[in-house]
PDB file of N, CA and C in Angstrom:
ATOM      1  N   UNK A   1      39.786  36.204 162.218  1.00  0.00           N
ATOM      2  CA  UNK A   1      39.736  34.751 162.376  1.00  0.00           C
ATOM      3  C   UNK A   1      40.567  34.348 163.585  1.00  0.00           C
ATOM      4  N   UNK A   2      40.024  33.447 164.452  1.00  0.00           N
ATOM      5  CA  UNK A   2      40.780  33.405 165.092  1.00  0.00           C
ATOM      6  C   UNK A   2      41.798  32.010 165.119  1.00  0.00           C
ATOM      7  N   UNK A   3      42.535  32.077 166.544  1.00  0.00           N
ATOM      8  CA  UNK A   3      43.891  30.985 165.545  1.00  0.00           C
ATOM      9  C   UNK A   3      43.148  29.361 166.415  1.00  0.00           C
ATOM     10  N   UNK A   4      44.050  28.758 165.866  1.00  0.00           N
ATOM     11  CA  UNK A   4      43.804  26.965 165.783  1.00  0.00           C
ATOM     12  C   UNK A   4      43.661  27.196 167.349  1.00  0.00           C
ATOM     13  N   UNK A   5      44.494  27.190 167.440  1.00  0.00           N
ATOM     14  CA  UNK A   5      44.917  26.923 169.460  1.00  0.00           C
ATOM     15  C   UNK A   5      43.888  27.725 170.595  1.00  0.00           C
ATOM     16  N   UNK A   6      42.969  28.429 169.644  1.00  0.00           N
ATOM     17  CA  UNK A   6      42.295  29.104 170.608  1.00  0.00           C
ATOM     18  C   UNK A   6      40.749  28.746 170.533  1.00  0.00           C
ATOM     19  N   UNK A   7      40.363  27.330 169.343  1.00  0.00           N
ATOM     20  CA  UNK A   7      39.185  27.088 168.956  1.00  0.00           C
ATOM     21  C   UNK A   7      39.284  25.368 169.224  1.00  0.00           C
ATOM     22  N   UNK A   8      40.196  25.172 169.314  1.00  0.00           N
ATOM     23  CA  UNK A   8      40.745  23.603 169.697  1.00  0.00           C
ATOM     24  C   UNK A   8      40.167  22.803 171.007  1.00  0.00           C
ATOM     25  N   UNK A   9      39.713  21.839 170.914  1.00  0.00           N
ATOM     26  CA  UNK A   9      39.742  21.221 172.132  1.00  0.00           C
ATOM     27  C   UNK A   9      40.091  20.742 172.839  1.00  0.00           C
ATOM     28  N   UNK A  10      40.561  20.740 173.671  1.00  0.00           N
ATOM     29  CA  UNK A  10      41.289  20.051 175.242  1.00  0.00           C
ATOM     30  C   UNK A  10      41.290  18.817 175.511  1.00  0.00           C
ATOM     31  N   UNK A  11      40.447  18.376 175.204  1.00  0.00           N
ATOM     32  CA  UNK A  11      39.555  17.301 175.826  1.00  0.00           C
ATOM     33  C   UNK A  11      39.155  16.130 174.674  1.00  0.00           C
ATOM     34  N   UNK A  12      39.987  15.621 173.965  1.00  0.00           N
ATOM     35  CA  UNK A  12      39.411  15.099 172.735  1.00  0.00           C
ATOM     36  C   UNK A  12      39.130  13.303 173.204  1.00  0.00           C
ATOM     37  N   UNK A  13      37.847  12.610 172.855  1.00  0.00           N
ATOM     38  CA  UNK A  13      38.036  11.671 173.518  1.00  0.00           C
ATOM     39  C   UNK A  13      38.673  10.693 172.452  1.00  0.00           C
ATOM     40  N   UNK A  14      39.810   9.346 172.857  1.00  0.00           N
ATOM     41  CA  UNK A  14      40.175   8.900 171.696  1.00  0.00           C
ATOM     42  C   UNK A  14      40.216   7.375 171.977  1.00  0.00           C
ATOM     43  N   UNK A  15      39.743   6.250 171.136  1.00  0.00           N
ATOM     44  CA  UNK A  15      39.357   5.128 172.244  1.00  0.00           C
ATOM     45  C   UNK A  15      40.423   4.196 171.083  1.00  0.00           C
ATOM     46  N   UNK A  16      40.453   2.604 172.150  1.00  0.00           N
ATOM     47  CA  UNK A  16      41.517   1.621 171.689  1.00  0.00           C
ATOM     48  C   UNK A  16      41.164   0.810 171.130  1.00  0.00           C
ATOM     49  N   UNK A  17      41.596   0.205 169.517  1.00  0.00           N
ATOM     50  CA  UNK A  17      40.302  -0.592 169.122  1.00  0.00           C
ATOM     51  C   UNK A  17      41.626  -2.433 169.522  1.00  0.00           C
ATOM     52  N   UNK A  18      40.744  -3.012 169.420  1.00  0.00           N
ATOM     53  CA  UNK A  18      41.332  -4.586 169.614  1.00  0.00           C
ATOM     54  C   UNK A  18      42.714  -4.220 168.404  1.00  0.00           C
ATOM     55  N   UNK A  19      43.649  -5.441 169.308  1.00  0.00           N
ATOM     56  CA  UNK A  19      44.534  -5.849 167.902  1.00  0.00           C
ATOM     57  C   UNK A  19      44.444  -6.315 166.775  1.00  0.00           C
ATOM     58  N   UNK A  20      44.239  -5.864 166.082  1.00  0.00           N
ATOM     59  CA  UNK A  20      43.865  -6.835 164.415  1.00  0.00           C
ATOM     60  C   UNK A  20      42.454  -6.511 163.587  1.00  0.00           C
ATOM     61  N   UNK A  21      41.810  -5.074 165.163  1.00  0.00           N
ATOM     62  CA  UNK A  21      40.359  -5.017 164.187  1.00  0.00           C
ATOM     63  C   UNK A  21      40.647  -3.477 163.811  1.00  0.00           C
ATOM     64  N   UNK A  22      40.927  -4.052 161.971  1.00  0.00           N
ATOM     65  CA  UNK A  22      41.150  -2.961 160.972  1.00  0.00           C
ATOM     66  C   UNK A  22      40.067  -1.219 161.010  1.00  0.00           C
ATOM     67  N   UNK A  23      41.486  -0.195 160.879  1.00  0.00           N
ATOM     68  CA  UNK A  23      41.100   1.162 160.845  1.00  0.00           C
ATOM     69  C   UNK A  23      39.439   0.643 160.049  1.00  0.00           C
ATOM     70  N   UNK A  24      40.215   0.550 158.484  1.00  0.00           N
ATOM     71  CA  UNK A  24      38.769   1.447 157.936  1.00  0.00           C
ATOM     72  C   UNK A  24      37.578   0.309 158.255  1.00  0.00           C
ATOM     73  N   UNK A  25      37.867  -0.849 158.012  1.00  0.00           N
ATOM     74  CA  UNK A  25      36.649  -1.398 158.368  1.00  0.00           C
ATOM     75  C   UNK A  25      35.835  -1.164 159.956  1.00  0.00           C
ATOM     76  N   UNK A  26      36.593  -1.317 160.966  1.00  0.00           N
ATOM     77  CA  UNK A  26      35.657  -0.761 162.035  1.00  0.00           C
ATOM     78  C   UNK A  26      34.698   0.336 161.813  1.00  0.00           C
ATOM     79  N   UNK A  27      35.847   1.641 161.165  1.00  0.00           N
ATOM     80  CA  UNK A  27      34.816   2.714 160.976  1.00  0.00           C
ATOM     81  C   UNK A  27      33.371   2.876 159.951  1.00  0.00           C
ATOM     82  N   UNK A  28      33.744   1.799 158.964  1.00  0.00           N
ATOM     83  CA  UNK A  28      32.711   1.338 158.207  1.00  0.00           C
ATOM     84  C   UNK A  28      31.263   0.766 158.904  1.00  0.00           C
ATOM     85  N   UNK A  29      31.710  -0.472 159.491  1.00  0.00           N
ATOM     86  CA  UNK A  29      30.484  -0.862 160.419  1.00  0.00           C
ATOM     87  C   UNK A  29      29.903   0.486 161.144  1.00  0.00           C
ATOM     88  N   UNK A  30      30.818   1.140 161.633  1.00  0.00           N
ATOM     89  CA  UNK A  30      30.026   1.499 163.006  1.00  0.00           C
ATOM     90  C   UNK A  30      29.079   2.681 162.230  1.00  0.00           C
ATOM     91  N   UNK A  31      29.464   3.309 161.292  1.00  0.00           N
ATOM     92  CA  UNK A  31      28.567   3.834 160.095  1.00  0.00           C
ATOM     93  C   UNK A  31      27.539   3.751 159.656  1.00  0.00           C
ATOM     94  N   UNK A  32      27.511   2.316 159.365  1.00  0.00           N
ATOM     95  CA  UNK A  32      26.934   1.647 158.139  1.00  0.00           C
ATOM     96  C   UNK A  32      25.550   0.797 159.120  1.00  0.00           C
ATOM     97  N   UNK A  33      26.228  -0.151 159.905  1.00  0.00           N
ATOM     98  CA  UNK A  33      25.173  -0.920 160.948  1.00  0.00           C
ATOM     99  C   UNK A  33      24.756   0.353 162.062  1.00  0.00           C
ATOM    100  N   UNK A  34      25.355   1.112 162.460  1.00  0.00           N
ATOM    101  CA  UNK A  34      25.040   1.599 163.641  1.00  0.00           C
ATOM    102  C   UNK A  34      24.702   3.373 163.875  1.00  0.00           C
ATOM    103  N   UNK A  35      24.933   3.403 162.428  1.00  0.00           N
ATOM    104  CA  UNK A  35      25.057   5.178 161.995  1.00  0.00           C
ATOM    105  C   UNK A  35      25.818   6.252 163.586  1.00  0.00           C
ATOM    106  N   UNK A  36      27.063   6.078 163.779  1.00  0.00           N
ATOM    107  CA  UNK A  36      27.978   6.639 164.106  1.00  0.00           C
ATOM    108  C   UNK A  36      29.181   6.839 163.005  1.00  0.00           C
ATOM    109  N   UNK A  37      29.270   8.189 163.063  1.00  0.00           N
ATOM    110  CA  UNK A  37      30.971   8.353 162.396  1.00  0.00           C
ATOM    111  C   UNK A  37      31.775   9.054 163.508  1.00  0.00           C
ATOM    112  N   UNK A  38      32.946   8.063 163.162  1.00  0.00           N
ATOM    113  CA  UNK A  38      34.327   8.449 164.285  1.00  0.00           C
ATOM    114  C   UNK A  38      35.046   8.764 163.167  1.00  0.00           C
ATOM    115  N   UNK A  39      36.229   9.505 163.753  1.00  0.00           N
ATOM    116  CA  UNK A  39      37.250  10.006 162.430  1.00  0.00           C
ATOM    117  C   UNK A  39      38.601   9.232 162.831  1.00  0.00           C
ATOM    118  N   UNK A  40      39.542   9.112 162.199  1.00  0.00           N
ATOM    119  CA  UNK A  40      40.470   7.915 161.969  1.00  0.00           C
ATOM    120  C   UNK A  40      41.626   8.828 163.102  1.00  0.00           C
ATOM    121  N   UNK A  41      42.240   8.067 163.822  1.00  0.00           N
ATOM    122  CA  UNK A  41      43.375   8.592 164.495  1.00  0.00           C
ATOM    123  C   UNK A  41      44.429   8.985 163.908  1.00  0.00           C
ATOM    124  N   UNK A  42      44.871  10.108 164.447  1.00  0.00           N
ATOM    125  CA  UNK A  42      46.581  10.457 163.883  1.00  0.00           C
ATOM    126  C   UNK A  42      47.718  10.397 164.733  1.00  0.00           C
ATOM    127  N   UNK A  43      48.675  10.946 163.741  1.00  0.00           N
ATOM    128  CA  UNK A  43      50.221  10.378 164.095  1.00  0.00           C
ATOM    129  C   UNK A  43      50.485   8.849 164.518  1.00  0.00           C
ATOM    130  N   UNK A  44      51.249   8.529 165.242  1.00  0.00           N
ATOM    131  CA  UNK A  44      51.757   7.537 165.073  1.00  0.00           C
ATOM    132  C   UNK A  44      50.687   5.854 165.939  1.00  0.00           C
ATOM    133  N   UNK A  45      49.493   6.629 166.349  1.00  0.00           N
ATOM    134  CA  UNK A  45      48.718   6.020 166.855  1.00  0.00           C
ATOM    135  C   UNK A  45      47.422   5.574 165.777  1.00  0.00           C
ATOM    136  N   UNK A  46      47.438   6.479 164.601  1.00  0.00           N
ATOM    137  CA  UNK A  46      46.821   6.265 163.551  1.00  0.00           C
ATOM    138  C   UNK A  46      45.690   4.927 163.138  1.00  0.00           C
ATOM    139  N   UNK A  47      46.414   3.965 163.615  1.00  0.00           N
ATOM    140  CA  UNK A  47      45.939   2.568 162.917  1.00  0.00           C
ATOM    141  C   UNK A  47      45.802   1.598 164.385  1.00  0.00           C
ATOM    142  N   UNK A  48      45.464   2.454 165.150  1.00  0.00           N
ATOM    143  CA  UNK A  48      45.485   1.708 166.561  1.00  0.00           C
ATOM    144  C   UNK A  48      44.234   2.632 167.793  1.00  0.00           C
ATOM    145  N   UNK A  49      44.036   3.560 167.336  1.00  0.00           N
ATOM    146  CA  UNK A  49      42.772   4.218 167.839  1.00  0.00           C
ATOM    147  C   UNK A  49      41.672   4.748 166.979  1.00  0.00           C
ATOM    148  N   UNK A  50      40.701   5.434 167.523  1.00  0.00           N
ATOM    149  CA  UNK A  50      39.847   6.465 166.676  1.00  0.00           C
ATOM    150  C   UNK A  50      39.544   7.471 167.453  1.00  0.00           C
ATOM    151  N   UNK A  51      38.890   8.897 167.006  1.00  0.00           N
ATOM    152  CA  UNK A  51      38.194   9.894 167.884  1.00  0.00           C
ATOM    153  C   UNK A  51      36.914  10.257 167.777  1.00  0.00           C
ATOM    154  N   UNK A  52      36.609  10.213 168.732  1.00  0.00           N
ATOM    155  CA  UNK A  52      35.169  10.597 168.839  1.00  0.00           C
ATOM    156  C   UNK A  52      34.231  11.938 169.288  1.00  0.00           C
ATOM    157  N   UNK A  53      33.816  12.303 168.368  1.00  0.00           N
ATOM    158  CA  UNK A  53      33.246  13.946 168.576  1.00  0.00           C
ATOM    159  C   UNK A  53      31.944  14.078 169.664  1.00  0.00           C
ATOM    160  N   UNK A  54      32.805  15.038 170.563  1.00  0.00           N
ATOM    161  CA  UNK A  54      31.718  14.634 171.595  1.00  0.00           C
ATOM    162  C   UNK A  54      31.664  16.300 172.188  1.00  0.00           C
ATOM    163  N   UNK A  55      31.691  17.234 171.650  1.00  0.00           N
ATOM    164  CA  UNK A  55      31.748  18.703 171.719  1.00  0.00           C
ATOM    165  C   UNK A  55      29.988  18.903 171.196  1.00  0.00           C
ATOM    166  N   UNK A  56      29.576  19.734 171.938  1.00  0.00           N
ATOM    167  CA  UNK A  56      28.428  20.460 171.530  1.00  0.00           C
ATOM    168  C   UNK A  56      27.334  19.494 172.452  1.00  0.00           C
ATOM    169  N   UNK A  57      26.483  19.618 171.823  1.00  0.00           N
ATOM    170  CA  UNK A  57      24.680  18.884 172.074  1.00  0.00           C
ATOM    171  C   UNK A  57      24.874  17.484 171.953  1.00  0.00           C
ATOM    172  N   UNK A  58      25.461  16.227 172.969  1.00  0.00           N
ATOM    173  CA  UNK A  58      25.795  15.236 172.887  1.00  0.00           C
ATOM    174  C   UNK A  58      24.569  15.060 173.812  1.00  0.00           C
ATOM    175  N   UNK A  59      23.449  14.181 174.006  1.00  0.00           N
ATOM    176  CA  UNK A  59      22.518  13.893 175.066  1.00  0.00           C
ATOM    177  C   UNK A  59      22.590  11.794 175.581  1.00  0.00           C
ATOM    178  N   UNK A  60      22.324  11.492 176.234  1.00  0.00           N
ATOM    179  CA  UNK A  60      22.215  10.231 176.681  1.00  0.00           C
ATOM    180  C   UNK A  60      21.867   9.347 175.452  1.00  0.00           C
ATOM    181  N   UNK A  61      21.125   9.326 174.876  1.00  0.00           N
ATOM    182  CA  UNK A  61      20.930   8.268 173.430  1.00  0.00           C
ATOM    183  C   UNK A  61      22.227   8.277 172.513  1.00  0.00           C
ATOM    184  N   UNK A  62      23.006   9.044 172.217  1.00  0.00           N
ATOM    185  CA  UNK A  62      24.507  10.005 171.669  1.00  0.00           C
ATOM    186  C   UNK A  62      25.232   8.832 172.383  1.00  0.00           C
ATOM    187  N   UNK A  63      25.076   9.022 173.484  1.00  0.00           N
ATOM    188  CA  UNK A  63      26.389   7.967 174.256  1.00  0.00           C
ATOM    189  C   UNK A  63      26.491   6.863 173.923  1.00  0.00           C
ATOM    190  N   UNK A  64      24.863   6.445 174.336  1.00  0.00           N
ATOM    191  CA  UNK A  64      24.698   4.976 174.246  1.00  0.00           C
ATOM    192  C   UNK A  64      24.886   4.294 172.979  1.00  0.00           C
ATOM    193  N   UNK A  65      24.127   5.212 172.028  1.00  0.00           N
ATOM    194  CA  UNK A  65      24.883   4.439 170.539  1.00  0.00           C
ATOM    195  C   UNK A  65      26.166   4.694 170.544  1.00  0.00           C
ATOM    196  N   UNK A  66      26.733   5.320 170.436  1.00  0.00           N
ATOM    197  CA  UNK A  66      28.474   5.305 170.365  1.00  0.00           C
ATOM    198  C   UNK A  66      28.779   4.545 170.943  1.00  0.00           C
ATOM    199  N   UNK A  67      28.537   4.144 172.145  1.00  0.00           N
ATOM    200  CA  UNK A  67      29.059   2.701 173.013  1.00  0.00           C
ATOM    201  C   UNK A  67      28.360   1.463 172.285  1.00  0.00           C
ATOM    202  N   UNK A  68      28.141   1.395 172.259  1.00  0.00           N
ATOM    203  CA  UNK A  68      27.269   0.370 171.542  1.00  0.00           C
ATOM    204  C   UNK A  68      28.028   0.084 169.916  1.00  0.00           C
ATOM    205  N   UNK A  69      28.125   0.931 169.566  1.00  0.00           N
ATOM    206  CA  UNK A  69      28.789   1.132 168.133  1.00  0.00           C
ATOM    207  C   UNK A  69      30.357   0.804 168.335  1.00  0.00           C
ATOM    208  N   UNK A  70      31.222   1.317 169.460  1.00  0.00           N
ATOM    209  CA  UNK A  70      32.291   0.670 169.895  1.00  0.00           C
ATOM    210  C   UNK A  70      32.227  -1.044 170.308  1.00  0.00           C
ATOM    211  N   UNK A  71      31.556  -0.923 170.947  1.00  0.00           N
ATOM    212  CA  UNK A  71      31.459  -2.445 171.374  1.00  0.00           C
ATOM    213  C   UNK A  71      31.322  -3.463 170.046  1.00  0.00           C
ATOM    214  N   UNK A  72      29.893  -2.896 169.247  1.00  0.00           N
ATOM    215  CA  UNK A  72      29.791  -4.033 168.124  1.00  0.00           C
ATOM    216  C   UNK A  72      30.759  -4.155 167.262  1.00  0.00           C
ATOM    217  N   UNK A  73      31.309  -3.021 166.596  1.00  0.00           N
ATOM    218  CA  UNK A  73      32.189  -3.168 165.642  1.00  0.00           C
ATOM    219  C   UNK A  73      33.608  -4.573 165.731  1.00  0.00           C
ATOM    220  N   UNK A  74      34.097  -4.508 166.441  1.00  0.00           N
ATOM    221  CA  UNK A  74      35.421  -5.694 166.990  1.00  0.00           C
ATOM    222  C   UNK A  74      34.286  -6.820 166.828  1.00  0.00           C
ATOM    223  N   UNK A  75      33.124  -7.044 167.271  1.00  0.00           N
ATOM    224  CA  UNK A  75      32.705  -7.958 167.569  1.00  0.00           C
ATOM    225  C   UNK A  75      32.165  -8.790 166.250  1.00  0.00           C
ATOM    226  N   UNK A  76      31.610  -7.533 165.095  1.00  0.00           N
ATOM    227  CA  UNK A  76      31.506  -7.938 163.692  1.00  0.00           C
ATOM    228  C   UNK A  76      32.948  -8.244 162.966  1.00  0.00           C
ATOM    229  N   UNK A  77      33.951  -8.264 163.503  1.00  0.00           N
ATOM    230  CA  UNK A  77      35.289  -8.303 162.694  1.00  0.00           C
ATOM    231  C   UNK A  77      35.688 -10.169 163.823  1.00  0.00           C
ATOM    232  N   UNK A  78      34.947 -10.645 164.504  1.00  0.00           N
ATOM    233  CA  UNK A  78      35.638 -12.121 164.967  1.00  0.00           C
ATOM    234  C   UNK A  78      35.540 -11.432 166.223  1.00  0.00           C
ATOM    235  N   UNK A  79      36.014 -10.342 167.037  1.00  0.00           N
ATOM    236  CA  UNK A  79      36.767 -10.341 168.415  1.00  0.00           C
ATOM    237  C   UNK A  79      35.697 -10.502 169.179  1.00  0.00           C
ATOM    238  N   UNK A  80      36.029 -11.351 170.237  1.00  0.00           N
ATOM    239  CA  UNK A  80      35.232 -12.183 171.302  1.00  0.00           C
ATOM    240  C   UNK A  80      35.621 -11.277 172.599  1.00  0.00           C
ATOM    241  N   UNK A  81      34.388 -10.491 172.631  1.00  0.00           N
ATOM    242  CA  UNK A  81      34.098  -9.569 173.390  1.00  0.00           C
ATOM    243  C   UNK A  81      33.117  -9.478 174.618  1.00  0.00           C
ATOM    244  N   UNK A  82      32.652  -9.300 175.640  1.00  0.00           N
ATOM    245  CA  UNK A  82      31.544  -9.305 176.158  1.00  0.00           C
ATOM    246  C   UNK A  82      30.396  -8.211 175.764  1.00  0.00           C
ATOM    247  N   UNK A  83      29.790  -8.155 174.957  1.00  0.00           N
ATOM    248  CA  UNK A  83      28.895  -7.523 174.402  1.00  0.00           C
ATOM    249  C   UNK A  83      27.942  -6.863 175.481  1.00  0.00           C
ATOM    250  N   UNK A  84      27.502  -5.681 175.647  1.00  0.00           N
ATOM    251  CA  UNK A  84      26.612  -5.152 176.592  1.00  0.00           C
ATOM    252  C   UNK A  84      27.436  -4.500 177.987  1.00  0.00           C
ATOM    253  N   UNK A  85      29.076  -5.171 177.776  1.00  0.00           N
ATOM    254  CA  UNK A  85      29.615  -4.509 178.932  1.00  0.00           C
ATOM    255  C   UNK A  85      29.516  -2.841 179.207  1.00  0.00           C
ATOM    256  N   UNK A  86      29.890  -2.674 177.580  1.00  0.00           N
ATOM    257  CA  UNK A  86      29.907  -0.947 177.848  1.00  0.00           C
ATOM    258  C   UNK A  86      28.797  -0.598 178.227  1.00  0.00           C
ATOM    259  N   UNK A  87      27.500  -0.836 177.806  1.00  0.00           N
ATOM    260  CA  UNK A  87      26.235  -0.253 177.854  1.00  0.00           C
ATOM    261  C   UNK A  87      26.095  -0.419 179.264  1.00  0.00           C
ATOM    262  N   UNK A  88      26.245  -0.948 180.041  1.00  0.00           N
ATOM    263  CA  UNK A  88      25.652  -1.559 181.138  1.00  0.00           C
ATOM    264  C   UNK A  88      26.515  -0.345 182.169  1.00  0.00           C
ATOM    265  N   UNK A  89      27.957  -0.536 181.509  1.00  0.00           N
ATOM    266  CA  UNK A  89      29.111   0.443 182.467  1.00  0.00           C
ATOM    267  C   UNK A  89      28.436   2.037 182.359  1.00  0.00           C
ATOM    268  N   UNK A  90      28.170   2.522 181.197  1.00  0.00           N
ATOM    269  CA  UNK A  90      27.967   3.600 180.769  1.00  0.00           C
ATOM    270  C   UNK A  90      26.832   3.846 181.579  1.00  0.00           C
ATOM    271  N   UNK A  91      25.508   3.022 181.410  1.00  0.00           N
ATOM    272  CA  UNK A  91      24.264   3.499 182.129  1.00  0.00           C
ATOM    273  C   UNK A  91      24.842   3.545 183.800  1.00  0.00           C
ATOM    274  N   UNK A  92      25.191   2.907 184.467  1.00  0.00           N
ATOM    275  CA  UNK A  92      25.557   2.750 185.736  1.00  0.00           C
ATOM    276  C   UNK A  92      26.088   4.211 185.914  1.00  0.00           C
ATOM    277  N   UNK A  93      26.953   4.845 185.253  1.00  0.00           N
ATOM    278  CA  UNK A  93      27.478   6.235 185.078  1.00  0.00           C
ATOM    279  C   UNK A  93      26.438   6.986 185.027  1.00  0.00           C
ATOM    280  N   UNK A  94      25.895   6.877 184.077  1.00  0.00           N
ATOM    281  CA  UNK A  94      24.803   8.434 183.844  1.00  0.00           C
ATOM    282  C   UNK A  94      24.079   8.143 184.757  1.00  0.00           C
ATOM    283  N   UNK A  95      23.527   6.319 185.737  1.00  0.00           N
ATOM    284  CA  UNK A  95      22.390   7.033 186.650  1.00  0.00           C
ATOM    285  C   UNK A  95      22.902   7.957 187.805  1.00  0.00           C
ATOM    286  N   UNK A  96      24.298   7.379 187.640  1.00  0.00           N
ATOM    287  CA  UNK A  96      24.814   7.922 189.392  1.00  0.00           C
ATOM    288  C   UNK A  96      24.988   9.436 189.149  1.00  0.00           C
ATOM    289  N   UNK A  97      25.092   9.963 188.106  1.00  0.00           N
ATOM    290  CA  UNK A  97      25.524  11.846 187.228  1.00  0.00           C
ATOM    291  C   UNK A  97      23.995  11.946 187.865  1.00  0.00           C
ATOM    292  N   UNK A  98      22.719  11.473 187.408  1.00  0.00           N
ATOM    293  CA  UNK A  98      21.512  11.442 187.355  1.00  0.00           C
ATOM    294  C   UNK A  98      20.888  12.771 185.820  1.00  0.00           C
TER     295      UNK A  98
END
């Protein structure tokens, strides 16, 4: 078997949710309305980020709902957001990757 540190990833992506828009409920929506699961942040950042699994066979539709699923969630909890920013940022990215 081999050990933790040698199967681990480097690279973990971990994003910032608004002030006041609650761990479990964000992760609920983005579930539930948007079928993404993120897993809850740890240590002392716990209740102030999430992570997002993005190792393996992630393709362009993968992104876009996850962005999309970031974006809506705050936005179903009150936070007055510009909706479509990410999507718009994200595509601008993948055309220029091509």
């Amino acid at each position: 078997m081999k050990d933790e540190e040698s199967v681990s990833a480097s690279t973990p992506t971990v994003t910032h949710r608004p002030d006041g828009a609650g761990d479990t409920e964000s992760r609920k929506t983005m579930a539930g309305k948007y079928g993404i699961v993120v897993a809850v942040g740890l240590g002392t950042l716990s209740q102030r980020v999430f992570r997002v699994g993005d190792m393996g066979n992630v393709n362009r539709n993968d992104l876009l709902a996850t962005v999309a699923a970031i974006e809506g969630s705050p936005s179903e909890q009150g936070h007055n957001l510009a909706l479509g920013a990410g999507i718009a940022a994200a595509n601008g990215i993948l055309e220029r990757r091509g």
